[in-house]
Protein backbone atom coordinates (compact mmCIF):
# COMPACT_ATOMS: atom_id res chain seq x y z
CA UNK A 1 85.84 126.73 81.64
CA UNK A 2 84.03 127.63 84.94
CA UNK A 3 81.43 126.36 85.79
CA UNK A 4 78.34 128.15 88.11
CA UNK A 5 78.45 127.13 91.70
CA UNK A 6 74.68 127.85 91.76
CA UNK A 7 73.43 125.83 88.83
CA UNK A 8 69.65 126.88 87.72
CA UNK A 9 67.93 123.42 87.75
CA UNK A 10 68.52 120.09 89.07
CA UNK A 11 69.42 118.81 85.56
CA UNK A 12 72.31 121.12 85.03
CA UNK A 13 73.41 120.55 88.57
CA UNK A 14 73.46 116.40 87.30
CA UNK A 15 75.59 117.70 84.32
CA UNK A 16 77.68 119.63 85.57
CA UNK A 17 78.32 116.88 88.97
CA UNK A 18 78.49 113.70 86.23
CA UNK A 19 80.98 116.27 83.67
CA UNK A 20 83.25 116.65 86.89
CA UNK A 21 83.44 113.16 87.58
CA UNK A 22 83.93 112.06 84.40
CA UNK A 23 87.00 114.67 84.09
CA UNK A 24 88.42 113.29 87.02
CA UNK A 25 88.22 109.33 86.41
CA UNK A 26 89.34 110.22 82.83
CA UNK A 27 92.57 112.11 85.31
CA UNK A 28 92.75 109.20 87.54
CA UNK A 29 93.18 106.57 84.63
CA UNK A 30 95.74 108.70 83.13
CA UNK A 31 98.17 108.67 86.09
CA UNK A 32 97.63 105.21 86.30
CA UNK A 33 98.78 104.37 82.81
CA UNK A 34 101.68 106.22 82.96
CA UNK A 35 102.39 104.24 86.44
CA UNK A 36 102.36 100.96 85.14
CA UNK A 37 104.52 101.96 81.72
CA UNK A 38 107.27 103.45 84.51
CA UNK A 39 107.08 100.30 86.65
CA UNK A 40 107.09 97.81 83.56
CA UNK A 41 110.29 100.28 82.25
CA UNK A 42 111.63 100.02 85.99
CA UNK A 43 111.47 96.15 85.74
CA UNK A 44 112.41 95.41 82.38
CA UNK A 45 115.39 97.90 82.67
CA UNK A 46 116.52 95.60 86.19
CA UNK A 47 116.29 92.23 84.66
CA UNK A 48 119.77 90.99 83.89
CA UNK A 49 121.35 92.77 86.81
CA UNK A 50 120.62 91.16 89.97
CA UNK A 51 123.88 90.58 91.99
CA UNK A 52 124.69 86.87 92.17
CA UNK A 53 123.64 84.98 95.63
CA UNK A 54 126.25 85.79 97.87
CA UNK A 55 128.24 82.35 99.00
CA UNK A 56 128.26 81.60 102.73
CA UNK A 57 130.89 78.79 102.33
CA UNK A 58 133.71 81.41 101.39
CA UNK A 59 133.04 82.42 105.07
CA UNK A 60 134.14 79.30 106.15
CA UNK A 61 136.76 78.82 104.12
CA UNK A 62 138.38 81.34 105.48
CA UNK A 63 138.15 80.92 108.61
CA UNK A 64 139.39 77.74 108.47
């Protein structure tokens, strides 16, 4: 909907500023949701495939 950029009284001019903010917290906390369910995904989906510690002493054996 569209809303008047020239709203009659003070009240509607409240209403209409609160609606707008309350559209775009509601907005905000949406995107954040769906950020922590892909970084949760992005972490469970990596656990259980870290490469090992890589072994410095195979260096050295080597070049022995």
């Amino acid at each position: 909907s569209v809303a008047a950029s020239k709203p009659k009284t003070m009240q509607e001019a409240t209403e209409m500023a609160t609606g707008l903010m309350d559209k775009k917290i509601h907005t905000y906390m949406e995107r954040q949701a769906a950020n922590k369910r892909k970084f949760e995904d992005t972490s469970r989906n990596n656990q259980g495939r870290q490469q090992p510690p890589k072994r410095q002493d195979v260096a050295r054996a080597y070049a022995a």
